[in-house]
C-alpha atoms as a PDB file:
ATOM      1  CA  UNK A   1      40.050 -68.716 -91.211  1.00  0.00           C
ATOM      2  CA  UNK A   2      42.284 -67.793 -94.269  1.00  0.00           C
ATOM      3  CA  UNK A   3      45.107 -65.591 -93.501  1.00  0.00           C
ATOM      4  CA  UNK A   4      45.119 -62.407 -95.235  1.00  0.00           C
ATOM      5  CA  UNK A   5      48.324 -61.802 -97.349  1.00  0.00           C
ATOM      6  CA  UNK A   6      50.063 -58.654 -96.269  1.00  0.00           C
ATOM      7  CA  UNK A   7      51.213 -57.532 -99.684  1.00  0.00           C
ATOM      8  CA  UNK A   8      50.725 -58.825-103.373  1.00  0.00           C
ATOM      9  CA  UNK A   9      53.025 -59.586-105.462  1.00  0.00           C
ATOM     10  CA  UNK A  10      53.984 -56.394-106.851  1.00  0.00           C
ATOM     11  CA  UNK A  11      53.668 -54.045-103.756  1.00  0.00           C
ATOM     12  CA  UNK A  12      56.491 -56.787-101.907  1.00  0.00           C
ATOM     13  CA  UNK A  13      58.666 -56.625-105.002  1.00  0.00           C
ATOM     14  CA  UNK A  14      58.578 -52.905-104.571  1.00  0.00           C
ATOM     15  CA  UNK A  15      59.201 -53.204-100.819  1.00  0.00           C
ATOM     16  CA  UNK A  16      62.179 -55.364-101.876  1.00  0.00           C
ATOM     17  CA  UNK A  17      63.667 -53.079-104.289  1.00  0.00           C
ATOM     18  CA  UNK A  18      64.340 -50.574-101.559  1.00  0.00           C
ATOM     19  CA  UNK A  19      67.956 -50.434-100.821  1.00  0.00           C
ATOM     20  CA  UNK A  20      67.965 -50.796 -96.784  1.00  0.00           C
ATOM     21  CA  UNK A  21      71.000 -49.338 -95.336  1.00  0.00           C
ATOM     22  CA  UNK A  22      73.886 -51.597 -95.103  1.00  0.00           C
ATOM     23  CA  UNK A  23      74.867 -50.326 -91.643  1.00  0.00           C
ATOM     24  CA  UNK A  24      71.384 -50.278 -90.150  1.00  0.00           C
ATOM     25  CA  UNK A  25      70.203 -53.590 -91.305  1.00  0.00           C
ATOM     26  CA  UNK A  26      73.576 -55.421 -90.218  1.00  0.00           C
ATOM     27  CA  UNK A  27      74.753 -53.656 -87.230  1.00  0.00           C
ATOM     28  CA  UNK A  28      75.956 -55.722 -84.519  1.00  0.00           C
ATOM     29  CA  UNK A  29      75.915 -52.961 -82.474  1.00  0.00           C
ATOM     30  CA  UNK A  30      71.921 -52.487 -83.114  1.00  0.00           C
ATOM     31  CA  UNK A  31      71.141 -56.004 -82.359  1.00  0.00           C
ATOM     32  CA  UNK A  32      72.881 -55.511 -79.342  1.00  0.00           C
ATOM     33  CA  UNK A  33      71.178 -52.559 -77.893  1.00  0.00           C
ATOM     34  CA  UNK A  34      68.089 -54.569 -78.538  1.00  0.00           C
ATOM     35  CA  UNK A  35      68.795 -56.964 -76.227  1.00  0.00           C
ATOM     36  CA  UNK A  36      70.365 -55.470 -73.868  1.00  0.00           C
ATOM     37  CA  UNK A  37      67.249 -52.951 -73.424  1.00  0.00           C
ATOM     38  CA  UNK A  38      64.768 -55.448 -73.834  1.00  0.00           C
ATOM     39  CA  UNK A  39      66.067 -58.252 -71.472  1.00  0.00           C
ATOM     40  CA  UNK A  40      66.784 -54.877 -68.773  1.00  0.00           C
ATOM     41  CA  UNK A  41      63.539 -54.062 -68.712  1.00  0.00           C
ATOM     42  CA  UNK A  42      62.136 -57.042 -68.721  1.00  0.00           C
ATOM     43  CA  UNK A  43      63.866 -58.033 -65.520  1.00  0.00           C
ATOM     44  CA  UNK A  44      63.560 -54.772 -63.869  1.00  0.00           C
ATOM     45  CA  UNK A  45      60.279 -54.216 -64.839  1.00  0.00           C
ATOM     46  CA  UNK A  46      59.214 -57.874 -63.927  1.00  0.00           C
ATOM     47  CA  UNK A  47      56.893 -56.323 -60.555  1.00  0.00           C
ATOM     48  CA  UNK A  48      55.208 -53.689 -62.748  1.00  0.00           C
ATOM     49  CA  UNK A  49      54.214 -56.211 -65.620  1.00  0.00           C
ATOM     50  CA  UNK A  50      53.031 -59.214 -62.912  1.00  0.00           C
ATOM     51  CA  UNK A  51      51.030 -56.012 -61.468  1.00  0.00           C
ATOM     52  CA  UNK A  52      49.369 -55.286 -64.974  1.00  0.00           C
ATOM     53  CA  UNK A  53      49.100 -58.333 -65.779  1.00  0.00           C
ATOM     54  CA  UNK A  54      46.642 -59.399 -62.671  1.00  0.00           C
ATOM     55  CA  UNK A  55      45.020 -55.713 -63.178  1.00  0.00           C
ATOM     56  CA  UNK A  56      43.550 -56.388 -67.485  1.00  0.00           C
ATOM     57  CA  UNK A  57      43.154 -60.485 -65.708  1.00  0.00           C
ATOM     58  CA  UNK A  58      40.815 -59.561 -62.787  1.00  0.00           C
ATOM     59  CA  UNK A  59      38.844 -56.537 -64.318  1.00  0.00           C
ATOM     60  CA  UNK A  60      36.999 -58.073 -67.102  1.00  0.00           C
ATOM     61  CA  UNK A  61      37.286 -61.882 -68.666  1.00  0.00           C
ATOM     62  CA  UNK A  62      39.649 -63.126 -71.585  1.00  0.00           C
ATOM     63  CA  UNK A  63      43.155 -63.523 -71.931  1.00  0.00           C
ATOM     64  CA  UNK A  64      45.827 -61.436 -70.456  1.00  0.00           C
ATOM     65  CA  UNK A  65      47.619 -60.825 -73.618  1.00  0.00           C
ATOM     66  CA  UNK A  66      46.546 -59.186 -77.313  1.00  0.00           C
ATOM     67  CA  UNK A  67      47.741 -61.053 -80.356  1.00  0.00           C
ATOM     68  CA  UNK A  68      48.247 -59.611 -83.634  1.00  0.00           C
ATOM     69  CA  UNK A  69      49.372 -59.696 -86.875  1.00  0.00           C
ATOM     70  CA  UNK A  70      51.609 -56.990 -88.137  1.00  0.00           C
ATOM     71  CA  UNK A  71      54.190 -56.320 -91.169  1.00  0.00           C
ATOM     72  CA  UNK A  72      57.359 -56.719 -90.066  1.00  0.00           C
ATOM     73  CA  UNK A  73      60.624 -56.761 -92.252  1.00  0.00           C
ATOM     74  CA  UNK A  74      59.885 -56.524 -96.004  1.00  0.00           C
ATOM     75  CA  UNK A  75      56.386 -57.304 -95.152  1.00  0.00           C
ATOM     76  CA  UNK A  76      56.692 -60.214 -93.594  1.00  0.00           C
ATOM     77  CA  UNK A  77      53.571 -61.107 -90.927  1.00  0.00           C
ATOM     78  CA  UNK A  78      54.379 -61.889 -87.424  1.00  0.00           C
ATOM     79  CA  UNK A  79      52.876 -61.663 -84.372  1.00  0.00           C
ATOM     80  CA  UNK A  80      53.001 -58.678 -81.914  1.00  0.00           C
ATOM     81  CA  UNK A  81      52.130 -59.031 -78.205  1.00  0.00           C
ATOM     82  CA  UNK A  82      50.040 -56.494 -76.057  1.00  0.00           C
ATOM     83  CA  UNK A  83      48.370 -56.578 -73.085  1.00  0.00           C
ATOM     84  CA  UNK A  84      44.801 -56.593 -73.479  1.00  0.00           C
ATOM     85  CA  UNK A  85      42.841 -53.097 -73.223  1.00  0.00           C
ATOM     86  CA  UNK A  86      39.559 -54.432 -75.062  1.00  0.00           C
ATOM     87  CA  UNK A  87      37.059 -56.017 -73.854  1.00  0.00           C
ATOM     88  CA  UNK A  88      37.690 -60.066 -75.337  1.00  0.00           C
ATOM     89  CA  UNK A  89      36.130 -60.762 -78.975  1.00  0.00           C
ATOM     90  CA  UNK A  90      35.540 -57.098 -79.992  1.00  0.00           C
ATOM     91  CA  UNK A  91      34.973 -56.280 -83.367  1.00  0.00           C
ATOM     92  CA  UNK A  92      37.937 -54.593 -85.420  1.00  0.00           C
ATOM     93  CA  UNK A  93      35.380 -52.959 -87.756  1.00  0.00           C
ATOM     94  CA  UNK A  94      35.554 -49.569 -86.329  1.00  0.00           C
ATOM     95  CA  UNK A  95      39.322 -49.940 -86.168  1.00  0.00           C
ATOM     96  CA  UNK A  96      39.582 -50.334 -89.729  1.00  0.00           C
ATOM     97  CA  UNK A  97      37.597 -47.940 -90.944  1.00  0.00           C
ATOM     98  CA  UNK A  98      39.556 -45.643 -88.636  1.00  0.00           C
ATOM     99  CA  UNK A  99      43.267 -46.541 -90.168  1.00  0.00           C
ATOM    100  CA  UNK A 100      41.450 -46.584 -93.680  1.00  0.00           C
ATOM    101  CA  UNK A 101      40.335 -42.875 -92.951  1.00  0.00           C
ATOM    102  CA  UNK A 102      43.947 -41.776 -91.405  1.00  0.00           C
ATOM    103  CA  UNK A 103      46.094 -43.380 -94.418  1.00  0.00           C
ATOM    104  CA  UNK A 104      43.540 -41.482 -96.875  1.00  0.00           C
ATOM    105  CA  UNK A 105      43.895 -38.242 -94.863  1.00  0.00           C
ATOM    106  CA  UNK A 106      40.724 -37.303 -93.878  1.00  0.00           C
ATOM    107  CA  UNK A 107      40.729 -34.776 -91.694  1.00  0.00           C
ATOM    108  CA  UNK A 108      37.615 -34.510 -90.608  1.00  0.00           C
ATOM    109  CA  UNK A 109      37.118 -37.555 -88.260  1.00  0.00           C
ATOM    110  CA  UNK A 110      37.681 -36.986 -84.213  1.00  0.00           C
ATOM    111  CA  UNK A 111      40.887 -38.513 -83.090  1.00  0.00           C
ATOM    112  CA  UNK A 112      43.140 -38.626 -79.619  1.00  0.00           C
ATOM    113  CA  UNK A 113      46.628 -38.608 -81.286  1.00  0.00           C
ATOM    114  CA  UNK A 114      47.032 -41.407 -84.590  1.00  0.00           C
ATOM    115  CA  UNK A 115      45.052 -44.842 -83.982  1.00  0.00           C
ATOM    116  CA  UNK A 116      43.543 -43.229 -80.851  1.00  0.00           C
ATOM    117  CA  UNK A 117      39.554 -43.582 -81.227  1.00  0.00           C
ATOM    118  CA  UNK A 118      38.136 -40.978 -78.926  1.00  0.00           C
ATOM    119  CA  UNK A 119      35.438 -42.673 -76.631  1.00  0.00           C
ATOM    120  CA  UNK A 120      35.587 -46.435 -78.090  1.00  0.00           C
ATOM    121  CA  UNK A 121      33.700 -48.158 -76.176  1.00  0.00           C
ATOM    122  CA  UNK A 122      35.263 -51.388 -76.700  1.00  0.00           C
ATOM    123  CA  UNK A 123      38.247 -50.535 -74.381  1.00  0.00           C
ATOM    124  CA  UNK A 124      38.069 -51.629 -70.761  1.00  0.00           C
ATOM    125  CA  UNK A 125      38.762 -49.370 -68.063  1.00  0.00           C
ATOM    126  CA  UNK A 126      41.966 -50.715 -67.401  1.00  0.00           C
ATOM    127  CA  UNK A 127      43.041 -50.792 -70.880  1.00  0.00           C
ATOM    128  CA  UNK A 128      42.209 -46.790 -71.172  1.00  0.00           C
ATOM    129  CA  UNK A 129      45.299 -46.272 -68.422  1.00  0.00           C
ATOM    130  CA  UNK A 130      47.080 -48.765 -70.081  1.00  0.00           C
ATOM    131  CA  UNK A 131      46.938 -46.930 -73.465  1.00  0.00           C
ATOM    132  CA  UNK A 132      47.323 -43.505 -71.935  1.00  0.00           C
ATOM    133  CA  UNK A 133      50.726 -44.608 -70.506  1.00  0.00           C
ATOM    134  CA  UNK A 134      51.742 -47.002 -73.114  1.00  0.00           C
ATOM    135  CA  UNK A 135      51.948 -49.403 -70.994  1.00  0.00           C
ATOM    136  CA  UNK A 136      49.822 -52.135 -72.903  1.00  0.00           C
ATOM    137  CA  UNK A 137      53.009 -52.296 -75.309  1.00  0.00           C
ATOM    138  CA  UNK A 138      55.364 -53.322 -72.602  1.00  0.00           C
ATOM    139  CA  UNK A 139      54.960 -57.033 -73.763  1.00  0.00           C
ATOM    140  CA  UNK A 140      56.404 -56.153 -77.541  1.00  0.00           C
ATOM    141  CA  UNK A 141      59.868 -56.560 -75.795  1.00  0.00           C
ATOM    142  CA  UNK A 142      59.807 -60.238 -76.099  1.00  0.00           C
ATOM    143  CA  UNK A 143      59.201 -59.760 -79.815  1.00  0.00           C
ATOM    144  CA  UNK A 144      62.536 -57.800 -79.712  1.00  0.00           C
ATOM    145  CA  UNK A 145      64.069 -60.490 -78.097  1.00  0.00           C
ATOM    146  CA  UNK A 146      62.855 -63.406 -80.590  1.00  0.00           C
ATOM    147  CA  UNK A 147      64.349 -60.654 -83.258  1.00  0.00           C
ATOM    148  CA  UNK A 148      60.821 -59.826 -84.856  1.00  0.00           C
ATOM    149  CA  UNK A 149      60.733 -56.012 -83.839  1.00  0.00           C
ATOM    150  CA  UNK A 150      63.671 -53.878 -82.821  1.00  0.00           C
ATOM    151  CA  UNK A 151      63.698 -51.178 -79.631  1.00  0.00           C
ATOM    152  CA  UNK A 152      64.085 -48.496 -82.440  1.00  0.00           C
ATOM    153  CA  UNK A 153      62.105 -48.195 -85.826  1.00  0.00           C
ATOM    154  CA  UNK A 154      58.883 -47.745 -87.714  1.00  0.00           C
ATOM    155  CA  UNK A 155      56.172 -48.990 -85.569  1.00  0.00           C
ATOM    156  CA  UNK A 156      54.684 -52.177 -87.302  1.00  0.00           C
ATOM    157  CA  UNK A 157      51.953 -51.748 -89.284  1.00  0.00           C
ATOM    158  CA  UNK A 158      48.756 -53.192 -89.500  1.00  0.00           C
ATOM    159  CA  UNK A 159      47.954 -55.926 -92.390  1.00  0.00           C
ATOM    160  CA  UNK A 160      45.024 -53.367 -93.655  1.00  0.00           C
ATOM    161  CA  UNK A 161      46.893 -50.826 -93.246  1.00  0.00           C
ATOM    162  CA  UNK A 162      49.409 -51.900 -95.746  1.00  0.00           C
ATOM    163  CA  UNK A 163      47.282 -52.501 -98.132  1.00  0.00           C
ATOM    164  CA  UNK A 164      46.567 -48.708 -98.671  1.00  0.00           C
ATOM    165  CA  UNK A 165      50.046 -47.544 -98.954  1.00  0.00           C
ATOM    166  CA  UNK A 166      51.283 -45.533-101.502  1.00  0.00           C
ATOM    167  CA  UNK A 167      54.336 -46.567-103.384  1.00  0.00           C
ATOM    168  CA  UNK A 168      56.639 -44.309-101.216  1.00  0.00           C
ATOM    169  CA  UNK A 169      55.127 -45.586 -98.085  1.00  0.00           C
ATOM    170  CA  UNK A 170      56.492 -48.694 -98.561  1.00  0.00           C
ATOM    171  CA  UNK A 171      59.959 -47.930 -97.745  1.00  0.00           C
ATOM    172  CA  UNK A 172      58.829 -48.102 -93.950  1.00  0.00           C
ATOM    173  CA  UNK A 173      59.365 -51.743 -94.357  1.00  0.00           C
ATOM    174  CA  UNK A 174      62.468 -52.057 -95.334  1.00  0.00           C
ATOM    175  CA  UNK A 175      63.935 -52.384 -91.943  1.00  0.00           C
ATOM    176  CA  UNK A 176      62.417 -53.980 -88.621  1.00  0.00           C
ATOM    177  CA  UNK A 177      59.331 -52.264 -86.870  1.00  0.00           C
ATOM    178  CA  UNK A 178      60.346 -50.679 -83.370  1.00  0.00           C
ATOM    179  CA  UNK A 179      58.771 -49.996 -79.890  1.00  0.00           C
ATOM    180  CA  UNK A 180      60.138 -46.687 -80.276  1.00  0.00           C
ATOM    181  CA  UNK A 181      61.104 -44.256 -82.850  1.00  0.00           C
ATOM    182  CA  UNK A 182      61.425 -40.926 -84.274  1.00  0.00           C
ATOM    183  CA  UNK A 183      57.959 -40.196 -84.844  1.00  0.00           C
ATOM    184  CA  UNK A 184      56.682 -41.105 -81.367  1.00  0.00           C
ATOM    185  CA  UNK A 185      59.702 -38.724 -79.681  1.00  0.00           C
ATOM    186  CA  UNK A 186      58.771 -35.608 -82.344  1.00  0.00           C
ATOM    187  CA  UNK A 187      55.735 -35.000 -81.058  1.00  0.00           C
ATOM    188  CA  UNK A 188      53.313 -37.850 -81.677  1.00  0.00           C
ATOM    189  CA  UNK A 189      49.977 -36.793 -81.413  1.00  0.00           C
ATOM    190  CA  UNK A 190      50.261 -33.572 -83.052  1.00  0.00           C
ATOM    191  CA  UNK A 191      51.501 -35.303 -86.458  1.00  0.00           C
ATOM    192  CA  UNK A 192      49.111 -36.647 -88.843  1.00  0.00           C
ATOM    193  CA  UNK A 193      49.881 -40.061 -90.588  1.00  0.00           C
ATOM    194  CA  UNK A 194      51.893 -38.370 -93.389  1.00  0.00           C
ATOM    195  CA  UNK A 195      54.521 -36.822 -90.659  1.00  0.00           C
ATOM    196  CA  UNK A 196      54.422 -39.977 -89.050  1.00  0.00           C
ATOM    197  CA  UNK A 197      55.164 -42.353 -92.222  1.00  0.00           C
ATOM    198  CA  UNK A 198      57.849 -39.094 -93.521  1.00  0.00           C
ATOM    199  CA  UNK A 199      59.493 -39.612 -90.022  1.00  0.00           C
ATOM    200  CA  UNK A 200      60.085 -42.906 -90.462  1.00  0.00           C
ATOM    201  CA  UNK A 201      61.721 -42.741 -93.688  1.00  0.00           C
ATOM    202  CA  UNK A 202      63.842 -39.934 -92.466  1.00  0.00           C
ATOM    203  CA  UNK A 203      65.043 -42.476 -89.927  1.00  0.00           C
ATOM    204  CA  UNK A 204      65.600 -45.141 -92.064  1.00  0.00           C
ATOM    205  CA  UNK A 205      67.568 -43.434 -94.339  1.00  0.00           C
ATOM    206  CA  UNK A 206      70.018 -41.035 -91.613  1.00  0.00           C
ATOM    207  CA  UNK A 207      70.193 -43.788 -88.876  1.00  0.00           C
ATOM    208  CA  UNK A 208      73.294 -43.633 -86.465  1.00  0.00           C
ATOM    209  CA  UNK A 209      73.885 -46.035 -83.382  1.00  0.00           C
ATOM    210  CA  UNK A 210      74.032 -42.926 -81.676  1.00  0.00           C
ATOM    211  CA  UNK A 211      70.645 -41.449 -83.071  1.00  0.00           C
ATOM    212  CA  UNK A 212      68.778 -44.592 -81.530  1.00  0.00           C
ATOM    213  CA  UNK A 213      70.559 -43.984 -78.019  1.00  0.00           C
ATOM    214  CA  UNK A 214      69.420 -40.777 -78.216  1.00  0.00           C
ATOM    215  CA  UNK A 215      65.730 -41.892 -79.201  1.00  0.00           C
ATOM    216  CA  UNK A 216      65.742 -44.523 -76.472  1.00  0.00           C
ATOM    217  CA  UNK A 217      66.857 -42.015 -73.946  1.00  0.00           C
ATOM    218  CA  UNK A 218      63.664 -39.427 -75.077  1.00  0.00           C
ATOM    219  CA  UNK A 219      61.084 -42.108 -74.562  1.00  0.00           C
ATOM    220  CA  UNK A 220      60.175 -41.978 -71.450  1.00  0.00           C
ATOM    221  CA  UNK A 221      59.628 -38.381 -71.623  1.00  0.00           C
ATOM    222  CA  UNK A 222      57.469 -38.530 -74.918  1.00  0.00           C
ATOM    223  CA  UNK A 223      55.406 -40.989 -72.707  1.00  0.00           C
ATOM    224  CA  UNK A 224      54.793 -39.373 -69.966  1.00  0.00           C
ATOM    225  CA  UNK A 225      53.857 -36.006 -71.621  1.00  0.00           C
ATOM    226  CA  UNK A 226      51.602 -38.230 -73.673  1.00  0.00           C
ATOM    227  CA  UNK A 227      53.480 -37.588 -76.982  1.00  0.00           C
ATOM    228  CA  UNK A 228      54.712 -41.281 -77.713  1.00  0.00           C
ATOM    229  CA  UNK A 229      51.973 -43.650 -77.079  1.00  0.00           C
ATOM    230  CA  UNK A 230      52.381 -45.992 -80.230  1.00  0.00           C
ATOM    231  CA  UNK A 231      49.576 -47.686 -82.267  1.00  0.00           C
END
């Protein structure tokens, strides 16, 4: 199967003409709060991800682990881990036309907070609890570790997705998608894709080592009031 290209030729010379900010992009200090987050919680959360793990394994067939590809940096495609919460070989028809419906606005289709389809029936049961506590995106913290994703940012974007921005939109690229971020500790599911992409950029462009401590420590809360489940 051909690869689809994340972004022609003049939509990455755009994303490349944003001016990323100097302290944000080469912070030591950044890179260091990724892994030191990331490795934590991988090693204290070891029990709780072998539990998962055997939970999306023995409740319906197909791997344990979701693969996709995302934008990262500039655009660039990688791959982003989750835990599985569909049922193996669904279709990602109804996902796209979803995303294609947010990006344009519409406000007329039935959602459970952004990328949320209410009632899909291609999610296991498992996967609903997983995606209701965000758990399903516990596995993105090796793709912090291998430097693909940080703890803090934009969340990466889908390929299709992409491919509908508007010029502005674009600056959400300029630095490297996040587990966590701004938009998913303002109140997630009551902003609509606009707030989400605006938060973003407000992050980029007034980030502070201190400002991502201070979204790492609201996480868990946004989580567990249901406010920070990412997409």
């Amino acid at each position: 199967m051909t690869q689809a290209v994340v972004l022609d030729a003049p939509r990455r010379a755009a994303v490349h003409a944003v001016p990323p900010t100097p302290a944000f992009v080469h912070s030591g200090a950044k890179r260091a709060l990724d892994l030191v987050v990331s490795i934590a919680a991988l090693v204290l959360g070891a029990p709780l991800f072998l539990v998962v793990a055997l939970a999306v394994r023995l409740t319906s067939p197909g791997p344990v682990f979701f693969r996709q590809r995302r934008a990262g940096l500039r655009g660039e495609p990688f791959t982003v881990l989750k835990f599985r919460t569909m049922w193996d070989g669904a279709s990602e028809s109804p996902h796209r036309d979803y995303v294609s419906s947010l990006v344009r606005a519409r406000s007329d289709t039935p959602r459970d907070g952004i990328f949320k389809l209410v009632g899909d029936s291609r999610v296991t049961r498992v996967g609903r609890l997983l995606r209701r506590t965000g758990l399903d995106e516990l596995p993105q913290l090796l793709n912090v570790i291998r430097g693909e994703m940080s703890v803090v940012g934009p969340r990466p974007p889908l390929e299709y997705e992409v491919e509908l921005y508007e010029p502005w939109q674009l600056e959400r690229l300029a630095v490297k998608p996040g587990l966590t971020g701004l938009w998913q500790v303002s109140g997630r599911n009551a902003l609509d894709y606009v707030d989400m992409c605006t938060k973003d950029i407000e992050y980029i462009r007034q980030w502070s080592f201190a400002g991502d401590l201070a979204i790492v420590a609201r996480t868990p809360f946004a989580m567990l009031f249901k406010s920070g489940q990412a997409a």
